[in-house]
PDB file of N, CA and C in Angstrom:
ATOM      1  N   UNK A   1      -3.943   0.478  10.950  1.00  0.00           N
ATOM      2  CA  UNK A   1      -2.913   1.271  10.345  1.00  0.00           C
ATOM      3  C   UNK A   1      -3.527   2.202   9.321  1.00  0.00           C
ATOM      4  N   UNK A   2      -3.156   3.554   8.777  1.00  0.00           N
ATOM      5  CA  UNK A   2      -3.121   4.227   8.120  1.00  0.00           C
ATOM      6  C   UNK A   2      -2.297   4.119   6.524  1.00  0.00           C
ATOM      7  N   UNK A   3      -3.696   4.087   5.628  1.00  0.00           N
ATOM      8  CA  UNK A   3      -2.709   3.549   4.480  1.00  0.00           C
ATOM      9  C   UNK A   3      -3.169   5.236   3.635  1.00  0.00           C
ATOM     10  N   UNK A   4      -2.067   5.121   2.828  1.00  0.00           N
ATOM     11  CA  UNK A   4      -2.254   6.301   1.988  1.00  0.00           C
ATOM     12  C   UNK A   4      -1.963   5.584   0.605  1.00  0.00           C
ATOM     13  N   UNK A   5      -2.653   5.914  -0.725  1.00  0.00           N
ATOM     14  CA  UNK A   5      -2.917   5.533  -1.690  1.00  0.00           C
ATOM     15  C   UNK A   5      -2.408   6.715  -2.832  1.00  0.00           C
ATOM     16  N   UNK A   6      -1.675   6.670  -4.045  1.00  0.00           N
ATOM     17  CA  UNK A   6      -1.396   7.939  -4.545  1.00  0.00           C
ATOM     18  C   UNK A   6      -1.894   7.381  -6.151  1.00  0.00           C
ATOM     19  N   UNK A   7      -1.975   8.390  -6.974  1.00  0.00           N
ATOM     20  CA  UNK A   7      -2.027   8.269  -8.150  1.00  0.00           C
ATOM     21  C   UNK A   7      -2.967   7.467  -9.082  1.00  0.00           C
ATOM     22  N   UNK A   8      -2.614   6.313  -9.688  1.00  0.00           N
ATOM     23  CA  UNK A   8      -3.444   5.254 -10.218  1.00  0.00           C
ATOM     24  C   UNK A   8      -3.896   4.190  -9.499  1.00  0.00           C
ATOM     25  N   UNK A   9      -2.884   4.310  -8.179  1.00  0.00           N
ATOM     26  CA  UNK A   9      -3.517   3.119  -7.061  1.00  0.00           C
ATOM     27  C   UNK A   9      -4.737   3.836  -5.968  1.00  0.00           C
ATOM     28  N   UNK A  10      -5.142   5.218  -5.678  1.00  0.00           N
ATOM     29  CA  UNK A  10      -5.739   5.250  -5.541  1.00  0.00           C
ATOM     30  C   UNK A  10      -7.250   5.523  -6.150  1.00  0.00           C
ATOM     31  N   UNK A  11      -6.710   5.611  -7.378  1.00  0.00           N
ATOM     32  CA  UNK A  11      -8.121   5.507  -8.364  1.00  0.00           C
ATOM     33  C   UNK A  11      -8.820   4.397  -8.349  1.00  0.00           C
ATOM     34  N   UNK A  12      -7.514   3.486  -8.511  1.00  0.00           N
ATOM     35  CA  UNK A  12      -7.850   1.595  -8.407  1.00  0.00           C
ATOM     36  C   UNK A  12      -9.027   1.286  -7.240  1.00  0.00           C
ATOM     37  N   UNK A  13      -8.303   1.821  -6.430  1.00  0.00           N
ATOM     38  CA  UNK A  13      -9.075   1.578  -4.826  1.00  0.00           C
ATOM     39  C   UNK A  13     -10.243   2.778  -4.473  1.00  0.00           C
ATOM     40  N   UNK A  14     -10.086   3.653  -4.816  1.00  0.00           N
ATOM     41  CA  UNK A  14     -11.377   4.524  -4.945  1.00  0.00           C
ATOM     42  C   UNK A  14     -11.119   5.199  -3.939  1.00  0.00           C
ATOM     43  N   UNK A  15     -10.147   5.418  -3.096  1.00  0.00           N
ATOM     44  CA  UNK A  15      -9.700   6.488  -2.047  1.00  0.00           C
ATOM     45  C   UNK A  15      -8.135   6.362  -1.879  1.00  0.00           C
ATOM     46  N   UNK A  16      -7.739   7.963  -1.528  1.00  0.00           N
ATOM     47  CA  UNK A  16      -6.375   7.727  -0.948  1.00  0.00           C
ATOM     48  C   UNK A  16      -6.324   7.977   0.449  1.00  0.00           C
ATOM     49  N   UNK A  17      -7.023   7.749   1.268  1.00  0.00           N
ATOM     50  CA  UNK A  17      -6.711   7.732   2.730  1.00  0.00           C
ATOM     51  C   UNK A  17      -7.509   6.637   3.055  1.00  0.00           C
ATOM     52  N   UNK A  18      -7.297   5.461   3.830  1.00  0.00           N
ATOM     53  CA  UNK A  18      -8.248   4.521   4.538  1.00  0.00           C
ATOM     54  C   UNK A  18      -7.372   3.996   5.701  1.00  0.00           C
ATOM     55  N   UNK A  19      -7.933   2.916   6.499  1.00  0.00           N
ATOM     56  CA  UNK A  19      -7.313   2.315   7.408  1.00  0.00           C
ATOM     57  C   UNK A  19      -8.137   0.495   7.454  1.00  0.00           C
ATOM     58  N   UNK A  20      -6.556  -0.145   7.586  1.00  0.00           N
ATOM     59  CA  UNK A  20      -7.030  -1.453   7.854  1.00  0.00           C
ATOM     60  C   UNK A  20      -6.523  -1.835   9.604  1.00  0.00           C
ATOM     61  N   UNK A  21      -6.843  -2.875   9.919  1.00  0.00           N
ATOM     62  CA  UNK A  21      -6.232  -3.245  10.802  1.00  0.00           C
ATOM     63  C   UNK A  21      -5.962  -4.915  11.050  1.00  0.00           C
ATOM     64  N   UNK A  22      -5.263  -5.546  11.609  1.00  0.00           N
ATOM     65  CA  UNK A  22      -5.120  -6.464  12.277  1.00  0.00           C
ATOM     66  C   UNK A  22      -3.827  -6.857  10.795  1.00  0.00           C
ATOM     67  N   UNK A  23      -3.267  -6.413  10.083  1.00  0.00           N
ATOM     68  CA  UNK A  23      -2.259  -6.733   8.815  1.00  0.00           C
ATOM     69  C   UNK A  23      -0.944  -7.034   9.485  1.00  0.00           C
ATOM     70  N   UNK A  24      -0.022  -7.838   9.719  1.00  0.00           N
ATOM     71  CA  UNK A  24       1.252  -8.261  10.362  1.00  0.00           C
ATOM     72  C   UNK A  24       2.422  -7.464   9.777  1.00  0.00           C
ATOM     73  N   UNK A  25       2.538  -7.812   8.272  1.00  0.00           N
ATOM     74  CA  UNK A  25       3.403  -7.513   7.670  1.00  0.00           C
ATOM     75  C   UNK A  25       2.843  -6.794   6.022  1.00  0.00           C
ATOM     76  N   UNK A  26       4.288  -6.582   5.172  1.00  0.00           N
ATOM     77  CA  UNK A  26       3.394  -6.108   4.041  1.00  0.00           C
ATOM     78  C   UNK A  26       2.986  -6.982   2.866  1.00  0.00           C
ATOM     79  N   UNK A  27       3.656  -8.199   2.973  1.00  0.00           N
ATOM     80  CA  UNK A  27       3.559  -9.471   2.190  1.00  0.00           C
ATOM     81  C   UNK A  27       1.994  -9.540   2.458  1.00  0.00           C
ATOM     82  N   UNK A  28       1.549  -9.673   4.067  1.00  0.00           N
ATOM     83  CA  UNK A  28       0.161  -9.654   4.078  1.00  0.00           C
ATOM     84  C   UNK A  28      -0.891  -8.858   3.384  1.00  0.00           C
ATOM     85  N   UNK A  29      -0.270  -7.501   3.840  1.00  0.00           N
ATOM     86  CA  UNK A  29      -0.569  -6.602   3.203  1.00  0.00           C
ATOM     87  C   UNK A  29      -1.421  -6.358   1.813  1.00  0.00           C
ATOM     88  N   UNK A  30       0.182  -6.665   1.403  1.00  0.00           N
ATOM     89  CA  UNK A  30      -0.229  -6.868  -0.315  1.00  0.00           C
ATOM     90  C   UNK A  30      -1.651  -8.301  -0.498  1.00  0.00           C
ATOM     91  N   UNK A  31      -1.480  -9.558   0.025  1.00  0.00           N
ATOM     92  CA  UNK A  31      -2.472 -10.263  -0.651  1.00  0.00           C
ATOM     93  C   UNK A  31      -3.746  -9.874   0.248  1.00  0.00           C
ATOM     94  N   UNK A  32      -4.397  -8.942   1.210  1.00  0.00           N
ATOM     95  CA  UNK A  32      -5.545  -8.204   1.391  1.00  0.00           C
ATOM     96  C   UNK A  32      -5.514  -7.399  -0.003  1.00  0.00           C
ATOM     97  N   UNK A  33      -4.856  -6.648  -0.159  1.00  0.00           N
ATOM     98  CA  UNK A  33      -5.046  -5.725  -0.603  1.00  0.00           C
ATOM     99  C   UNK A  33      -5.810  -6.372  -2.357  1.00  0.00           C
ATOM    100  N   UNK A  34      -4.802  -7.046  -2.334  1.00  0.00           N
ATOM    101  CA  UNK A  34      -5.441  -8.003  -4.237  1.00  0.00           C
ATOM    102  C   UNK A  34      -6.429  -9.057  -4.028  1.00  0.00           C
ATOM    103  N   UNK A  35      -6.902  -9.389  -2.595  1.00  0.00           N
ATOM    104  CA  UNK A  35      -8.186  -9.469  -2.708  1.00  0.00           C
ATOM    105  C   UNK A  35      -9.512  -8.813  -2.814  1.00  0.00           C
ATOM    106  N   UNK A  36      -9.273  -7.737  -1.779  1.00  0.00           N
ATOM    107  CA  UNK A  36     -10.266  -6.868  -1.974  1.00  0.00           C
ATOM    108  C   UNK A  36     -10.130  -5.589  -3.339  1.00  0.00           C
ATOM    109  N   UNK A  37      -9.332  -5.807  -4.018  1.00  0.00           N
ATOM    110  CA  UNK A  37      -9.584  -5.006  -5.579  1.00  0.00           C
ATOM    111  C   UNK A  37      -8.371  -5.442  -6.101  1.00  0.00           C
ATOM    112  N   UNK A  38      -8.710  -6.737  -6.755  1.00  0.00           N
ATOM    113  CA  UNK A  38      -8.222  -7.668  -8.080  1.00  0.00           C
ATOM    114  C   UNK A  38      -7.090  -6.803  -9.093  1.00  0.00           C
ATOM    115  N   UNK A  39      -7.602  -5.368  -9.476  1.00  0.00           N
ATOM    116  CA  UNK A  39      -7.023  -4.884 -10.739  1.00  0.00           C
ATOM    117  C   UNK A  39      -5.979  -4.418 -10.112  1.00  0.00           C
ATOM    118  N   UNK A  40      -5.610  -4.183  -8.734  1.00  0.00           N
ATOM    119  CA  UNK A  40      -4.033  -3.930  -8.545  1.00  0.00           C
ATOM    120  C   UNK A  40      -3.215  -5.296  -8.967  1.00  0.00           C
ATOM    121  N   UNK A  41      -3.391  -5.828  -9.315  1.00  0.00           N
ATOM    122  CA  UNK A  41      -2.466  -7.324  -9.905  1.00  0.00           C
ATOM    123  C   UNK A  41      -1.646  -6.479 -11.331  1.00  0.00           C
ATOM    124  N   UNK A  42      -2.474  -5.860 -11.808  1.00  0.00           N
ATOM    125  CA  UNK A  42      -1.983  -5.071 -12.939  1.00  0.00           C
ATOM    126  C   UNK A  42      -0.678  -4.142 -12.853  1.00  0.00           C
ATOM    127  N   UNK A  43      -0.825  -3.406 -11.491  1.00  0.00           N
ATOM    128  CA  UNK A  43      -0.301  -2.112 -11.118  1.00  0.00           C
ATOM    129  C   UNK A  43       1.293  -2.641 -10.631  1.00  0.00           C
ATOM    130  N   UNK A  44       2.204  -2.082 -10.804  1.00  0.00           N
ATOM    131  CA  UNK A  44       3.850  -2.578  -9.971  1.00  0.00           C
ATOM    132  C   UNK A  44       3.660  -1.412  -9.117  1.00  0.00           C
ATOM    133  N   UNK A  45       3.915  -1.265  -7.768  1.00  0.00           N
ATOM    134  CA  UNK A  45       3.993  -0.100  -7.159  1.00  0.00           C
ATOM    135  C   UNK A  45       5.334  -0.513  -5.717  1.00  0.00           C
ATOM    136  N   UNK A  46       5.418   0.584  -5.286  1.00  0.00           N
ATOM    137  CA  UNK A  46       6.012   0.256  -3.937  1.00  0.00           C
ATOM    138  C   UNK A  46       5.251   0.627  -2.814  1.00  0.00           C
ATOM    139  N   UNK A  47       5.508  -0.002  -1.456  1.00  0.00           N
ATOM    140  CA  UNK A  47       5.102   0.373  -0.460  1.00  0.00           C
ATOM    141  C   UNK A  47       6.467   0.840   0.630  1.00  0.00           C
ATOM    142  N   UNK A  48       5.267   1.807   1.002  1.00  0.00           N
ATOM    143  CA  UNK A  48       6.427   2.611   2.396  1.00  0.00           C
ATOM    144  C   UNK A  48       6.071   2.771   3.253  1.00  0.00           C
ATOM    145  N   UNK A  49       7.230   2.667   4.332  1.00  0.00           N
ATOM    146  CA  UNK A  49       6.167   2.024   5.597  1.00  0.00           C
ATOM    147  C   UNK A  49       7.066   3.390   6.504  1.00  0.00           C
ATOM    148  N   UNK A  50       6.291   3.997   7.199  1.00  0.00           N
ATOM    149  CA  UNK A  50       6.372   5.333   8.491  1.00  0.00           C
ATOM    150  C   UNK A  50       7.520   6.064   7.795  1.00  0.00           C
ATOM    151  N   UNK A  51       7.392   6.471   6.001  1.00  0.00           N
ATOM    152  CA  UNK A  51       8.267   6.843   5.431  1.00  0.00           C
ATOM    153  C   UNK A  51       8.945   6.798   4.561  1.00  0.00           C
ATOM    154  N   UNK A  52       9.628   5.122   5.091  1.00  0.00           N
ATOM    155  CA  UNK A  52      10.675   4.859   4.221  1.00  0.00           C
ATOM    156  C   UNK A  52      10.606   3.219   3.115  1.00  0.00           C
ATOM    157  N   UNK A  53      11.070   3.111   2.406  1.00  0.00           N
ATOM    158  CA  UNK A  53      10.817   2.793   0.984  1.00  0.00           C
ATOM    159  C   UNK A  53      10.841   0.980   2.146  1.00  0.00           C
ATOM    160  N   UNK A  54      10.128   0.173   1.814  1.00  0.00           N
ATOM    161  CA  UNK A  54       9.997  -1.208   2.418  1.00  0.00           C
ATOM    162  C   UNK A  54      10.941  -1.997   1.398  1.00  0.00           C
ATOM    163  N   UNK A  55      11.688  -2.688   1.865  1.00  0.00           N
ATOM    164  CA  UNK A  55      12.374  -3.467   0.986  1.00  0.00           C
ATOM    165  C   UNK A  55      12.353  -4.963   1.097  1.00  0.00           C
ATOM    166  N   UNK A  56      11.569  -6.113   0.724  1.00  0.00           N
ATOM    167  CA  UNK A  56      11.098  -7.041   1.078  1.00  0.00           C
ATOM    168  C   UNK A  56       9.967  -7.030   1.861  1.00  0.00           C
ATOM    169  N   UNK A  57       9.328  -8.624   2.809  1.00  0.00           N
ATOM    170  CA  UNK A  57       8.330  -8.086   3.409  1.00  0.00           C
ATOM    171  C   UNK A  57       9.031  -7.601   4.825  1.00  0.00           C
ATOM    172  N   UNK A  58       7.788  -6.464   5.585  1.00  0.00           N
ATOM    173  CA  UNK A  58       8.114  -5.676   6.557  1.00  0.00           C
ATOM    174  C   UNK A  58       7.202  -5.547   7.821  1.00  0.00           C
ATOM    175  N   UNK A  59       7.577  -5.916   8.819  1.00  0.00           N
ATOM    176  CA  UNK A  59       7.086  -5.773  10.094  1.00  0.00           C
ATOM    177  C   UNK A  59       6.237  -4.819  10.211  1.00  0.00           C
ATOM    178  N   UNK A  60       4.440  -4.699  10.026  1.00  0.00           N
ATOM    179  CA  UNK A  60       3.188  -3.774  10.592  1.00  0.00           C
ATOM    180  C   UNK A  60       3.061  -3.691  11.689  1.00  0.00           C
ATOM    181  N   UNK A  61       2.409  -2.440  12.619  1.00  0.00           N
ATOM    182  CA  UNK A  61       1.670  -2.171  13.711  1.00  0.00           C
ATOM    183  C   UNK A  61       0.496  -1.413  13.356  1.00  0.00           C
ATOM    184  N   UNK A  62      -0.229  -1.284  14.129  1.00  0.00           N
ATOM    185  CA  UNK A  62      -1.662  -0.625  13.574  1.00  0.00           C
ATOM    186  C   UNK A  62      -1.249   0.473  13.909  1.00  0.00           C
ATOM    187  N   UNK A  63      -0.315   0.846  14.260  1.00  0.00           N
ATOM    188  CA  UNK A  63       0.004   2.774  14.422  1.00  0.00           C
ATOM    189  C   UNK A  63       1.040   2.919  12.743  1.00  0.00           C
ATOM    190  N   UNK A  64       1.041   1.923  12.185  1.00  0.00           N
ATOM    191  CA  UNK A  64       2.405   2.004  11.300  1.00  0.00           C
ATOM    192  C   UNK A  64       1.257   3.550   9.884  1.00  0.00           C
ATOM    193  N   UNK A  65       2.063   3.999   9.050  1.00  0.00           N
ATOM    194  CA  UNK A  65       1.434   4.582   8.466  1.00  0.00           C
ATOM    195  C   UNK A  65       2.144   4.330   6.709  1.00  0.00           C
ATOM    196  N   UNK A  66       1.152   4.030   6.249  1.00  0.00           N
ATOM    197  CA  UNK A  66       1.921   2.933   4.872  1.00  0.00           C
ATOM    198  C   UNK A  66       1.424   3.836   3.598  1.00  0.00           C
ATOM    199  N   UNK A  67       1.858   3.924   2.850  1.00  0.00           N
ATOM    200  CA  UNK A  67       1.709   4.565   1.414  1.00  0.00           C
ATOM    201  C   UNK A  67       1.722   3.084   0.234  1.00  0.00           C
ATOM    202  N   UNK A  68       1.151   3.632  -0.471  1.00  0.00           N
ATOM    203  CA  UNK A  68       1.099   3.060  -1.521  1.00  0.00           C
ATOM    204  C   UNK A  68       1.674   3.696  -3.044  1.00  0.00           C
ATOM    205  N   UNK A  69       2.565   3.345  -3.445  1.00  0.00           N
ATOM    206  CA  UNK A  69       3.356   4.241  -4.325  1.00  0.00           C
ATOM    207  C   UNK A  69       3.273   3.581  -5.920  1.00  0.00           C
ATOM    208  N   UNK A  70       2.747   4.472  -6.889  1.00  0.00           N
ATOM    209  CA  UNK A  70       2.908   3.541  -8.458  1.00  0.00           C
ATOM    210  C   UNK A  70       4.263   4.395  -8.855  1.00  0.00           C
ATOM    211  N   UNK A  71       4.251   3.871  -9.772  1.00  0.00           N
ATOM    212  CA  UNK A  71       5.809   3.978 -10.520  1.00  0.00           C
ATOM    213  C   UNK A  71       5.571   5.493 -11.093  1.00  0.00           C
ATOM    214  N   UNK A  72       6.649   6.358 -10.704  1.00  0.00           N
ATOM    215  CA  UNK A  72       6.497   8.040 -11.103  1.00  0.00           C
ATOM    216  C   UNK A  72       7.477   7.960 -11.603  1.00  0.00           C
ATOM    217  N   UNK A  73       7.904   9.480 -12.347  1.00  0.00           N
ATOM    218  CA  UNK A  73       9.358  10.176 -13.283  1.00  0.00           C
ATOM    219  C   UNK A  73       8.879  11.425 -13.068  1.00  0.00           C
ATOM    220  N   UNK A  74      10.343  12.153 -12.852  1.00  0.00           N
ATOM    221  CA  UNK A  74      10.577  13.661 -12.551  1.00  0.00           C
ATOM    222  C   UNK A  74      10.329  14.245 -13.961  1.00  0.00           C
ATOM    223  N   UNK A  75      10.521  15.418 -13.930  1.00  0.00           N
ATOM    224  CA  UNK A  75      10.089  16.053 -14.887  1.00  0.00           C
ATOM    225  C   UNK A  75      10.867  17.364 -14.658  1.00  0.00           C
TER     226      UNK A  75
END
């Protein structure tokens, strides 16, 4: 799958475009993700999955295309 990373989460992670694969859901998701770089434990963010805002955990495919979202305000 195609993950996209924005803002302070991709600073965290050191890129905003990568790809994982073999991830089920985003519950999974998430504990790859805070294994392989710890200091997102810090970060509250949302994830969105082919779009739209994930609400609980959410059904992956390796075609799915996921964002990683930290907490923003309009301006």
């Amino acid at each position: 799958m195609n993950l996209l990373a924005f803002g302070i989460i991709a600073e965290k992670i050191g890129a905003s475009n990568f790809s994982l694969e073999d991830i089920k859901d985003t519950d999974s998701l998430k504990e790859k993700l805070l294994q392989q770089y710890p200091t997102l434990q810090e970060l509250n963010y949302i994830v969105s999955v082919n779009c739209k805002i994930a609400h609980g955990n959410t059904v992956l495919d390796d075609l799915a295309e996921v964002a990683l979202l930290p907490p923003f305000s309009g301006g």
